[in-house]
Protein backbone atom coordinates (compact mmCIF):
# COMPACT_ATOMS: atom_id res chain seq x y z
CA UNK A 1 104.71 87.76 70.64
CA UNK A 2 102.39 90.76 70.49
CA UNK A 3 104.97 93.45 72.06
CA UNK A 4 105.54 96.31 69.60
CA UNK A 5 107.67 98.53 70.98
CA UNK A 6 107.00 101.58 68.56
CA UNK A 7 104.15 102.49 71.42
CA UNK A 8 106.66 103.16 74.02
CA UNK A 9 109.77 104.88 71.90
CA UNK A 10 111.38 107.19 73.34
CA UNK A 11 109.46 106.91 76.88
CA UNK A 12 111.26 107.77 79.96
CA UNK A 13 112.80 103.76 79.98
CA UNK A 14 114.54 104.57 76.91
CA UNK A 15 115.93 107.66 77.71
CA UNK A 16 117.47 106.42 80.82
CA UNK A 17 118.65 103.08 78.87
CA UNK A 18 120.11 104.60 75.83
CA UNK A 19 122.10 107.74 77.33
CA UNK A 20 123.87 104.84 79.98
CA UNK A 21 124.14 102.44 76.97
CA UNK A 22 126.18 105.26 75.14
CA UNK A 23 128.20 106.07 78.54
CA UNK A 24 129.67 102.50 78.22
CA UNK A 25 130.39 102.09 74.80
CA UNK A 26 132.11 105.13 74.67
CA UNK A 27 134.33 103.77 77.50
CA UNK A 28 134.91 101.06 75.45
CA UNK A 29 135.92 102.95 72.22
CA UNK A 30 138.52 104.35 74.55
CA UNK A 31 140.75 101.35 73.05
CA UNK A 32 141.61 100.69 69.76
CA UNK A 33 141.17 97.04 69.35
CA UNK A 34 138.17 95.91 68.25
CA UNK A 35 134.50 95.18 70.05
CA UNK A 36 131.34 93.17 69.60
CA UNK A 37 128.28 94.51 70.63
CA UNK A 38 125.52 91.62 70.92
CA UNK A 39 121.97 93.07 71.22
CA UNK A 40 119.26 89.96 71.92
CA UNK A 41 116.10 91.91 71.01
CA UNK A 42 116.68 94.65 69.02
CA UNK A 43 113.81 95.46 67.73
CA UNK A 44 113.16 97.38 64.50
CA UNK A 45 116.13 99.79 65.52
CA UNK A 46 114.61 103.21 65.11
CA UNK A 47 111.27 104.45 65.47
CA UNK A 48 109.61 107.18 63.82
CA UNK A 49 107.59 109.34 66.77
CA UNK A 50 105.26 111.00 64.48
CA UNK A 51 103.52 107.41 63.25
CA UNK A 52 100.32 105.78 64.53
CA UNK A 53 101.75 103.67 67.52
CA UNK A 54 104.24 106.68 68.81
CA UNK A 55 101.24 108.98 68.59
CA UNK A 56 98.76 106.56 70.09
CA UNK A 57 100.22 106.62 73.91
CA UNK A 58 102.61 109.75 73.15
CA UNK A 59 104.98 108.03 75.75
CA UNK A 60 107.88 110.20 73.81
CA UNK A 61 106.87 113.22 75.93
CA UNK A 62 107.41 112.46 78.90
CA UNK A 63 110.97 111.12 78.11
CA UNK A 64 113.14 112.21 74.89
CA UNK A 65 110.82 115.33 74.61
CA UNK A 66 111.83 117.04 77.96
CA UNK A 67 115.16 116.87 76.46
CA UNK A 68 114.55 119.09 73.30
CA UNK A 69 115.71 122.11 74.82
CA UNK A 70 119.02 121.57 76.87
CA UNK A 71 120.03 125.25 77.41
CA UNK A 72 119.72 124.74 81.35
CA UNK A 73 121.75 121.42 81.21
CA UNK A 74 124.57 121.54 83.86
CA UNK A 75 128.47 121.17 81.56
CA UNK A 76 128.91 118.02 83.36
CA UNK A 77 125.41 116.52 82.59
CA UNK A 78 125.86 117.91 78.94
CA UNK A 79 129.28 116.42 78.63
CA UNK A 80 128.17 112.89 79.19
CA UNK A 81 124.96 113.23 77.12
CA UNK A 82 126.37 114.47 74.18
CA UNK A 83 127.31 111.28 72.40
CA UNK A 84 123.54 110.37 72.83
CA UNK A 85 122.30 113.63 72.13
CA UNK A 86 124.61 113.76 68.86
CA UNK A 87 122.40 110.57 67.02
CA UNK A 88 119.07 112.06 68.31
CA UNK A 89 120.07 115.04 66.25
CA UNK A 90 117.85 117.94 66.02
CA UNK A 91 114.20 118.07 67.35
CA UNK A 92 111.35 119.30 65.72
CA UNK A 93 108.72 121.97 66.98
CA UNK A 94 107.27 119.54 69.00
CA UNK A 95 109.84 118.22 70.68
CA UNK A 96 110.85 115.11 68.19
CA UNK A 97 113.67 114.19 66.75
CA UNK A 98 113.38 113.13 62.82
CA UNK A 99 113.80 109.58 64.09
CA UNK A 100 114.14 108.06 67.78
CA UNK A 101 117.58 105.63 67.74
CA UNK A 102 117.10 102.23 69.63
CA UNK A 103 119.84 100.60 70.96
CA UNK A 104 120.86 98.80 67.65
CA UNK A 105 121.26 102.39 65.86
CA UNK A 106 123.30 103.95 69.23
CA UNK A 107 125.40 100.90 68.95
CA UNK A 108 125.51 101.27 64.93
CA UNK A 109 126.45 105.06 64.94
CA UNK A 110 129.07 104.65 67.71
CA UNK A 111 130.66 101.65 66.26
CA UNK A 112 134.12 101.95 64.12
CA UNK A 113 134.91 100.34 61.04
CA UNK A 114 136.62 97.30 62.68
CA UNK A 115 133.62 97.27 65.02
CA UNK A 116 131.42 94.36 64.79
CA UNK A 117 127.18 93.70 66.25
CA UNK A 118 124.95 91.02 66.18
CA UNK A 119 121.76 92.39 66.59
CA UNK A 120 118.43 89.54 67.05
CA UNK A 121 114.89 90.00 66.63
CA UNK A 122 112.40 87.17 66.98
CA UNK A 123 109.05 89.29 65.58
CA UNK A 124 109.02 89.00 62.17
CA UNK A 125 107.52 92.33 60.99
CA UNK A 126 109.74 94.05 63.51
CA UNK A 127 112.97 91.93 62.34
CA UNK A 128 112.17 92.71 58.45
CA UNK A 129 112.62 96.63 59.48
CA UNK A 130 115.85 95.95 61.47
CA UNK A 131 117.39 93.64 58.18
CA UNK A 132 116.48 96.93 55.78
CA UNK A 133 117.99 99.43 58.25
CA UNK A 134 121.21 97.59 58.59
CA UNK A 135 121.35 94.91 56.28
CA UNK A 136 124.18 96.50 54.12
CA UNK A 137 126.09 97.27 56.90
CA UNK A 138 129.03 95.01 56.62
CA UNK A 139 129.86 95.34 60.54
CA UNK A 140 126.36 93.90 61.26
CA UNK A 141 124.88 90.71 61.35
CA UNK A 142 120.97 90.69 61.87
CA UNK A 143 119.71 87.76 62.82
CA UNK A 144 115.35 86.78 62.48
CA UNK A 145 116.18 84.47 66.27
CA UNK A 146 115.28 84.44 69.22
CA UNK A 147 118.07 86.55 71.16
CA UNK A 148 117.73 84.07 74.89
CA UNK A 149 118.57 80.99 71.81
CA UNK A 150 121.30 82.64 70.45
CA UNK A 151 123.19 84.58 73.01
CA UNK A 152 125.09 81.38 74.25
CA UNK A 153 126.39 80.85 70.87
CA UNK A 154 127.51 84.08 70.37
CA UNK A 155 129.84 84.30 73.34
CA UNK A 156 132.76 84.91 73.79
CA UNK A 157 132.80 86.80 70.77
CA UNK A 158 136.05 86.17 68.78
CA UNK A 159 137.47 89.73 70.14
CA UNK A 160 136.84 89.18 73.33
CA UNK A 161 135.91 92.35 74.49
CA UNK A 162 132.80 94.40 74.01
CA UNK A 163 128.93 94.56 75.37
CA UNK A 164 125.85 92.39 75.42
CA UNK A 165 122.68 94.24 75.87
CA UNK A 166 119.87 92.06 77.32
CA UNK A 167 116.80 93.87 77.04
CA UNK A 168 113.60 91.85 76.95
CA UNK A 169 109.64 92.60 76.02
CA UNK A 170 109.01 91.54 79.72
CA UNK A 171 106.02 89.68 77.77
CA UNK A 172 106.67 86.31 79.98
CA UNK A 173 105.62 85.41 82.84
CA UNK A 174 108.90 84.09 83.78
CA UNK A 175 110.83 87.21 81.81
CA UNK A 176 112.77 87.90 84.83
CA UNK A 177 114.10 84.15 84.78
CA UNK A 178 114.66 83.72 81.43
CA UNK A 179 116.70 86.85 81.19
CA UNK A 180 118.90 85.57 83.97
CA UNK A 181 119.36 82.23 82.74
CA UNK A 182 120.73 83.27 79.47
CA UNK A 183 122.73 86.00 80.72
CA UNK A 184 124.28 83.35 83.15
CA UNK A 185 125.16 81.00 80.30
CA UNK A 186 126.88 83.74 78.46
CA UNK A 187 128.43 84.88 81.40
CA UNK A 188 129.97 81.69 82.42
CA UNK A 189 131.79 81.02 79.02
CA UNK A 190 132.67 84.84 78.79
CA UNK A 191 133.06 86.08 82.05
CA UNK A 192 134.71 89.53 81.36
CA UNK A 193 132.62 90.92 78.97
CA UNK A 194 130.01 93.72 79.92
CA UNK A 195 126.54 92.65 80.30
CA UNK A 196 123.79 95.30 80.49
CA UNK A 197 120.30 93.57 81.26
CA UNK A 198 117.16 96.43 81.23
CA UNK A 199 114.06 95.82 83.30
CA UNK A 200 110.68 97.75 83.87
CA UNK A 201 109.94 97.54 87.93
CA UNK A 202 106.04 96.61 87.42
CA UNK A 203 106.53 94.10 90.76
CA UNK A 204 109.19 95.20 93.19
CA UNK A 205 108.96 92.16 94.59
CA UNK A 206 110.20 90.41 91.68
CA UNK A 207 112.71 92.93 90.93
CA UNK A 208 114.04 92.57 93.64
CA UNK A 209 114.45 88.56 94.01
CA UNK A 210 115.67 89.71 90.29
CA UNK A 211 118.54 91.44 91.63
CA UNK A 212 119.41 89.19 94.22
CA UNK A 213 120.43 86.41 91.60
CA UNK A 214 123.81 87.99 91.13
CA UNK A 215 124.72 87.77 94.64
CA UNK A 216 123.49 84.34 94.54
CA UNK A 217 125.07 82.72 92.03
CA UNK A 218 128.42 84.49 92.85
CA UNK A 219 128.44 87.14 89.53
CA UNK A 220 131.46 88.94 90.60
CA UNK A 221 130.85 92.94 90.03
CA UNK A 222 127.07 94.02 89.50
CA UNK A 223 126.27 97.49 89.25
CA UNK A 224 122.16 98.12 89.61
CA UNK A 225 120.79 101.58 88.68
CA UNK A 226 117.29 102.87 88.84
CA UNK A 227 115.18 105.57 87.70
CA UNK A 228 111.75 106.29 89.19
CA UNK A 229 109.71 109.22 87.63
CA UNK A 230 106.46 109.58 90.44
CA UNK A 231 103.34 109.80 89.92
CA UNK A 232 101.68 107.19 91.80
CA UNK A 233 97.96 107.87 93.29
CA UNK A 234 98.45 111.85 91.92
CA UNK A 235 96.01 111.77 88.98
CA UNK A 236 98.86 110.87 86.34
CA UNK A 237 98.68 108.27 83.56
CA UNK A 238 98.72 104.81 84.49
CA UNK A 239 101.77 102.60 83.91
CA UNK A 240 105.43 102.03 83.91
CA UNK A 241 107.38 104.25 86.98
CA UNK A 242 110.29 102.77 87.76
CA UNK A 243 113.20 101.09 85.40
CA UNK A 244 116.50 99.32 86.05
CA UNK A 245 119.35 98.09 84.40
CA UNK A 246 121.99 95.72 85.79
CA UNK A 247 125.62 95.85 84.09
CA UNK A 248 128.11 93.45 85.17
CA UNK A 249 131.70 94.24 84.96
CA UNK A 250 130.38 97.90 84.60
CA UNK A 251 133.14 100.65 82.87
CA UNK A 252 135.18 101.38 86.43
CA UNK A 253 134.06 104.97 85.59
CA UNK A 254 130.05 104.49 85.16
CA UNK A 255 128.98 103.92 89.07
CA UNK A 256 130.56 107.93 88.90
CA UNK A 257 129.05 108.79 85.65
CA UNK A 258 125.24 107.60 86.75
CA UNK A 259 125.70 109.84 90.47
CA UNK A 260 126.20 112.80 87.51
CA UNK A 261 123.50 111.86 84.94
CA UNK A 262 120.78 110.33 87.31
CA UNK A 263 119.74 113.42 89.62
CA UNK A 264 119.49 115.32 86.38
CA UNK A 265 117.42 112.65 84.40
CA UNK A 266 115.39 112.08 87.72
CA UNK A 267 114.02 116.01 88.01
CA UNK A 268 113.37 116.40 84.46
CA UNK A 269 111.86 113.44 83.71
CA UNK A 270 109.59 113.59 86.72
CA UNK A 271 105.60 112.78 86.74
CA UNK A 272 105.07 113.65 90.45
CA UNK A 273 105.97 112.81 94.12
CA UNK A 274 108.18 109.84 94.42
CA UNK A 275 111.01 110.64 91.78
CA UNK A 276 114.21 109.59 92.26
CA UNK A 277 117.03 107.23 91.15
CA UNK A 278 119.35 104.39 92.87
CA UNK A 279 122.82 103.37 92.66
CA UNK A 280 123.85 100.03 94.12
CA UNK A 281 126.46 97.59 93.78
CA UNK A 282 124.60 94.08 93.67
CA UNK A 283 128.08 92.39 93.94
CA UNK A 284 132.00 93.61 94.09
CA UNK A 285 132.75 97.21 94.92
């Protein structure tokens, strides 16, 4: 495995992955028993913008940047960011916060005391980071595995509520199948747990045979959103334009809470013509 995702921090993907990650684990801190929050590659669980890989592509300004100055944020967009924007903490002068939280420090920071993660990382440099950042962290197992392996074993989790967040290299030529197989396997031994599964949209064609699984192999409810940012054949960078994420059993309030956050996220994290987002129910409502 060569994927190192310290070049793409922060990038437009993340920004549109974390602030909906946040939106459902604050639905499910809305309860006061406890949750598990299973993350199958987790990476190193924070990334530093200002070192070589961050500053190589400079990805982070196109995404978490445009967010440094939020004066002109609609309340209702600012509402539902603010848990998010709360552990990016203050930006620097050029648009950076001190540190850029993956999805194992969003989870970390909004987690309570009787809270428990299991966060997997199968590159070793990148898993010997994550073990330092949270290895005294008594609500936090970190496990050096690969996260398709393990997530089977870790479900259900013994308080049978909480999130699984499936969110692959895309490295593999058969990513898109491997992330539904294991998600399936988990799913089928804990069917009402949330599942979030991230994907880039390099192939429409195989996103979309991607999406069609759920229907397919009868996954009840399956929310699909989208973010595009533009840019195609106008001059701008090459690469990623489009991302996705597919929860099932989404929070009943989310499909609501995306038509809020996704226009916004949409204009001001466009690249040119062809910006937009989707919101579509795969399966169930």
């Amino acid at each position: 495995m060569n994927y190192r995702h310290g070049f793409h921090a922060g990038n437009f993907a993340d920004v549109f992955k974390h602030a909906l990650l946040a939106r459902i684990l604050v639905y499910l801190l809305r309860k006061e028993t406890p949750l598990r929050v299973i993350d199958t590659h987790a990476g190193e669980g924070a990334y530093d913008l200002a070192d070589d890989a961050a500053t190589r592509t400079l990805e982070w300004r196109d995404g978490v940047a445009r967010l440094a100055d939020i004066s002109d944020i609609p309340a209702s967009v600012h509402d539902l960011l603010q848990p998010w924007l709360d552990i990016l903490g203050p930006f620097d002068a050029d648009g950076r916060p001190k540190l850029y939280p993956g999805s194992p420090l969003v989870a970390a920071r909004l987690m309570r005391e009787q809270d428990r993660a299991i966060f997997c990382e199968l590159r070793p440099d990148a898993f010997a980071t994550l073990r330092w950042r949270f290895g005294r962290d008594v609500r936090i197992n970190t496990i050096h595995l690969d996260g398709y392996v393990g997530l089977g074993g870790f479900t259900p989790p013994k308080e049978k509520r909480g999130l699984v967040l499936i969110d692959p290299p895309f490295e593999r030529t058969d990513e898109f199948e491997a992330l539904f197989a294991a998600f399936e396997t988990a799913y089928r031994k804990w069917p009402t747990g949330i599942y979030a599964l991230w994907y880039p949209v390099k192939d429409a064609a195989k996103a979309r045979s991607f999406c069609a699984s759920f229907a397919k192999h009868d996954i009840r409810r399956a929310l699909r959103l989208s973010l595009r940012v533009g840019g195609e054949g106008a001059g701008e960078r090459a690469g990623l334009r489009e991302t996705g994420l597919v929860i099932v059993n989404p929070p009943f309030v989310l499909a609501e809470e995306a038509a809020i956050l996704l226009p916004f996220l949409a204009r001001r994290l466009a690249q040119g013509a062809g910006a937009g987002y989707e919101i579509e129910w795969l399966t169930g409502e």
